[in-house]
N, C-alpha and C. Protein backbone atom coordinates (compact mmCIF):
# COMPACT_ATOMS: atom_id res chain seq x y z
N UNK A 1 54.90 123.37 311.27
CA UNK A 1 53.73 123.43 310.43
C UNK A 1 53.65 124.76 309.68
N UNK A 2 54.02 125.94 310.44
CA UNK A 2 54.57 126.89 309.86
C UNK A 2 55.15 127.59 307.97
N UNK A 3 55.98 126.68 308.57
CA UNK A 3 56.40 126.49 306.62
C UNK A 3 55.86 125.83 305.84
N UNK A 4 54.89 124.47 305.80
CA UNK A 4 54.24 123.80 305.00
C UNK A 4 52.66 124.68 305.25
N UNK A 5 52.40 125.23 305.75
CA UNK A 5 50.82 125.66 305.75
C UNK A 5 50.77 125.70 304.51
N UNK A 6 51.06 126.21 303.43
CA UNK A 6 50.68 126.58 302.09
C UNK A 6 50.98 125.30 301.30
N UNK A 7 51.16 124.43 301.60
CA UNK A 7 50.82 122.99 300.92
C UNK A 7 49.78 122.73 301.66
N UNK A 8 50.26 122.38 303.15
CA UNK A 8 48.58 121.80 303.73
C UNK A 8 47.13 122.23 303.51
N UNK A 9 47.13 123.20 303.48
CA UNK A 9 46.40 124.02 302.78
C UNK A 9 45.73 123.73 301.34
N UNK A 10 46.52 123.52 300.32
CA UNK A 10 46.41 122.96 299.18
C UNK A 10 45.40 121.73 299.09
N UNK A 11 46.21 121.24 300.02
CA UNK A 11 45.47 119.39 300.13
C UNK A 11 43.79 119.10 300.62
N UNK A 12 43.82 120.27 301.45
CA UNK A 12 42.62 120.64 301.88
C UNK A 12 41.19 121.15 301.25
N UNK A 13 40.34 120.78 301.15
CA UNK A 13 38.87 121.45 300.62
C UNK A 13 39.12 122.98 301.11
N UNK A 14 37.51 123.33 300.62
CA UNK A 14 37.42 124.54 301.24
C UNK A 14 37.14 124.63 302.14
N UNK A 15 35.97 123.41 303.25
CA UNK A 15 35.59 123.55 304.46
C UNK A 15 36.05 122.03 304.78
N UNK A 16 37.06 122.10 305.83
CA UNK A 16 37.85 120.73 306.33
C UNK A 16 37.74 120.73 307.80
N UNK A 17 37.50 119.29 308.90
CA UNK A 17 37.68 119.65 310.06
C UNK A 17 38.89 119.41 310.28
N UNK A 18 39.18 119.08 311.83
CA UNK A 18 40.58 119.27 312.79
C UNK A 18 41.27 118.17 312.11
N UNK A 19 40.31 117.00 312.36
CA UNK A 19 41.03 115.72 311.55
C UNK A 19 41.56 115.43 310.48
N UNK A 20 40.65 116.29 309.46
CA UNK A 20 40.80 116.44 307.83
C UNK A 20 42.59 117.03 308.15
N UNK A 21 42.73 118.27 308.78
CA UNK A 21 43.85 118.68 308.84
C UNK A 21 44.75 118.41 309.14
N UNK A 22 44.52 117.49 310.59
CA UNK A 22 45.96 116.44 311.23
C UNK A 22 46.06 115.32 310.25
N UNK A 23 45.58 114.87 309.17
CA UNK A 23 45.71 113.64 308.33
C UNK A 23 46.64 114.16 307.26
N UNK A 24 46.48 115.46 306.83
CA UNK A 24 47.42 116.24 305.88
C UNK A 24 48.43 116.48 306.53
N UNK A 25 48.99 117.07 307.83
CA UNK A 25 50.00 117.11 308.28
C UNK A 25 51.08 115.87 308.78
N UNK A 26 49.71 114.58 308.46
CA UNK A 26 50.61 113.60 309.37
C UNK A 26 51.22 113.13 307.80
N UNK A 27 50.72 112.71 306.79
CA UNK A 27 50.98 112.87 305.61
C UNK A 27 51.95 113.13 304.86
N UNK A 28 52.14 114.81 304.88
CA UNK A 28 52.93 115.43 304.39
C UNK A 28 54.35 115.37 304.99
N UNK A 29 54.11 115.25 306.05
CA UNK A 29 55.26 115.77 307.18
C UNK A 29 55.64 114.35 307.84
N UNK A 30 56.04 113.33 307.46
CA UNK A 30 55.49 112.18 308.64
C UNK A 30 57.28 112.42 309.48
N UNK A 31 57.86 112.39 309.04
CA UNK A 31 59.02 112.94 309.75
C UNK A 31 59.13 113.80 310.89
N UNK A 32 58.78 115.15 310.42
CA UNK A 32 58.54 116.29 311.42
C UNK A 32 57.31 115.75 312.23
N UNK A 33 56.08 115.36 312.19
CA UNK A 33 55.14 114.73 312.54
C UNK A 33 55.46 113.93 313.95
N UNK A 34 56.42 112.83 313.03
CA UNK A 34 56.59 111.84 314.61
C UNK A 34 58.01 112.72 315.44
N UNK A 35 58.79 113.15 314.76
CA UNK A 35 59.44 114.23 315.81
C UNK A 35 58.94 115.01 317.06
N UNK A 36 57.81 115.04 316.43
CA UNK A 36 56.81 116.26 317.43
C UNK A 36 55.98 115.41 318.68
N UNK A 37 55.50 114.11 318.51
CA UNK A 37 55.13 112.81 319.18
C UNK A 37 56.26 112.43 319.86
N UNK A 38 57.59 112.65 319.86
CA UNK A 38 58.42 112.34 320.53
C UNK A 38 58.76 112.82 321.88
N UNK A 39 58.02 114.63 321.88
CA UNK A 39 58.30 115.29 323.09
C UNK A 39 56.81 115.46 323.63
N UNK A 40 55.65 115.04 322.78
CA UNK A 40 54.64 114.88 323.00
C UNK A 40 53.76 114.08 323.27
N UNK A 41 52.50 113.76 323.56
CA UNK A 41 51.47 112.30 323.44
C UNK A 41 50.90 112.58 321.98
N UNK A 42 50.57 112.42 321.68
CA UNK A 42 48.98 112.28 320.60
C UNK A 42 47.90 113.18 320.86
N UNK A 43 47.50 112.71 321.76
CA UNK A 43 46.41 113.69 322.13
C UNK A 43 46.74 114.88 322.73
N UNK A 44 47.87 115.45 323.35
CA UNK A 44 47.71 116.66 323.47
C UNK A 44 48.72 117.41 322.25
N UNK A 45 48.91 116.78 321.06
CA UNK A 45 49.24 117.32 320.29
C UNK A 45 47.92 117.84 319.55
N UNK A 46 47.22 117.02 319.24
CA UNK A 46 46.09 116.95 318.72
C UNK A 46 45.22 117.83 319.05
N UNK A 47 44.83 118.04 320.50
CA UNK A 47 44.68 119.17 320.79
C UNK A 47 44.53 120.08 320.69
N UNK A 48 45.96 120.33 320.91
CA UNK A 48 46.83 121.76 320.55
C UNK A 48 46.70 122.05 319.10
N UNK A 49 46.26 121.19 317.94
CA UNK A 49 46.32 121.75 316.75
C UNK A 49 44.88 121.89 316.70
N UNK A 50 43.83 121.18 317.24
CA UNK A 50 42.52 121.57 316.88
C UNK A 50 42.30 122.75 317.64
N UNK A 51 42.60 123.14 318.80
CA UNK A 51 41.99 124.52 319.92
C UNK A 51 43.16 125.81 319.53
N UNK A 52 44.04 125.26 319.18
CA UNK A 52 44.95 126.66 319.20
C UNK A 52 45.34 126.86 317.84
N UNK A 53 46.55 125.81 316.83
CA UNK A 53 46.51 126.72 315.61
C UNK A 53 45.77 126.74 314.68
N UNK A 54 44.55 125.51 314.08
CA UNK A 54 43.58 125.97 313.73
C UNK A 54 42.40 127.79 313.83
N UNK A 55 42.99 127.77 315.10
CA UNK A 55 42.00 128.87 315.14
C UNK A 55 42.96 130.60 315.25
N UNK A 56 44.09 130.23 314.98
CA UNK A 56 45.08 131.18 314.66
C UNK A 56 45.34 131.56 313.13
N UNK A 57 44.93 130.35 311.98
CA UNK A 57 44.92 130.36 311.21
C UNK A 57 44.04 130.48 310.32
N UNK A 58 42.51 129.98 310.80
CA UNK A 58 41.79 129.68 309.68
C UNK A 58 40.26 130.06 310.37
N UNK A 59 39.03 130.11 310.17
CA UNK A 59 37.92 130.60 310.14
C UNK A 59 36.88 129.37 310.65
N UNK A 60 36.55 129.05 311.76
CA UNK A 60 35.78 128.21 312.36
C UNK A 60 34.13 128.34 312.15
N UNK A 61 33.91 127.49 310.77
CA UNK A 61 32.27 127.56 310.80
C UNK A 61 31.42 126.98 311.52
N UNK A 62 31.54 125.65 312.40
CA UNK A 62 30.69 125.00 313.23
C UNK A 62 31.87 123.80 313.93
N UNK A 63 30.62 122.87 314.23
CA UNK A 63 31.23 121.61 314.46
C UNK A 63 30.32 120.32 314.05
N UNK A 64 31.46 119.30 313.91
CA UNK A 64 30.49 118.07 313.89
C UNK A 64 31.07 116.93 314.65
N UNK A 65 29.97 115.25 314.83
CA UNK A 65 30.25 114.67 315.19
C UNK A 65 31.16 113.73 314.37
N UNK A 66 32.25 113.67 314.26
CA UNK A 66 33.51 112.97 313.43
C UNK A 66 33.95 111.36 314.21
N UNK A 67 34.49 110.67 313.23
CA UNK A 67 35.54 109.18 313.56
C UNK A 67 36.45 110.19 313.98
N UNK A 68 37.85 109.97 315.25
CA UNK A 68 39.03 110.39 314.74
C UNK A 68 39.82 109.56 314.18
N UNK A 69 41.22 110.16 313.89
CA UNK A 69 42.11 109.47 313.57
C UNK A 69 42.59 108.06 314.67
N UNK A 70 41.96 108.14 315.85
CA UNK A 70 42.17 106.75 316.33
C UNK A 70 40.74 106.04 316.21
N UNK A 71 39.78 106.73 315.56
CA UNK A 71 38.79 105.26 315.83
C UNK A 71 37.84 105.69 316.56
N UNK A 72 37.44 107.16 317.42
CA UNK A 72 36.70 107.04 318.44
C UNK A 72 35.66 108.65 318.36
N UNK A 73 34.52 108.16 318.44
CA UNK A 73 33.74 109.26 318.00
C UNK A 73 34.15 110.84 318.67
N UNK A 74 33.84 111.62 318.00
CA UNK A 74 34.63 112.84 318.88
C UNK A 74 34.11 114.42 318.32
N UNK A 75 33.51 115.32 318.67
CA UNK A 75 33.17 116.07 318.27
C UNK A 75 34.45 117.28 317.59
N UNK A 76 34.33 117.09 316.31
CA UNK A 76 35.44 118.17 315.44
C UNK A 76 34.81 119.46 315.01
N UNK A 77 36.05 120.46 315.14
CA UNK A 77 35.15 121.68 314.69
C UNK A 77 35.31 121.84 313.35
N UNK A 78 35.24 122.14 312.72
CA UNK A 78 34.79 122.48 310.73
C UNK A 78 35.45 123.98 310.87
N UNK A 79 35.95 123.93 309.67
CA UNK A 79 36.83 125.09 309.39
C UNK A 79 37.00 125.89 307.83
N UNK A 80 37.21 126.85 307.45
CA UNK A 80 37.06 127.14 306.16
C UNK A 80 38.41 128.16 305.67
N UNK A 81 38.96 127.70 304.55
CA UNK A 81 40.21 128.06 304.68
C UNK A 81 40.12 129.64 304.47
């Protein structure tokens, strides 16, 4: 994710949550994407991109109550690039 941040980024508003962001990466990347699902589940990929590099990268303004990407209500945090 590393090397594409500055596209993902692009694709993104100014204030996007976790989901907004895993939908651009799954997107952009669907290759590297399911590569990464291969040594992983879903959800603790998912995870790992909402609790850890989200917040290595980018500026956490709140949270809200979001759909995720499977369908199931879930509290996302909001982010601002």
């Amino acid at each position: 994710m590393d090397n594409g941040l500055d596209s993902i980024t692009e694709s993104l508003p100014r204030h996007f949550s976790s989901s907004d962001f895993i939908k651009v990466v799954k997107d952009s990347f669907p290759e590297e994407y399911a590569a990464i699902l291969r040594q992983a589940d879903y959800r603790s990929l998912h995870s790992w991109i909402a609790r850890w590099y989200l917040n290595k990268h980018f500026t956490q303004i709140g949270e809200e109550h979001l759909i995720t990407i499977m369908g199931h209500k879930n509290l996302n945090k909001l982010w601002r690039k």
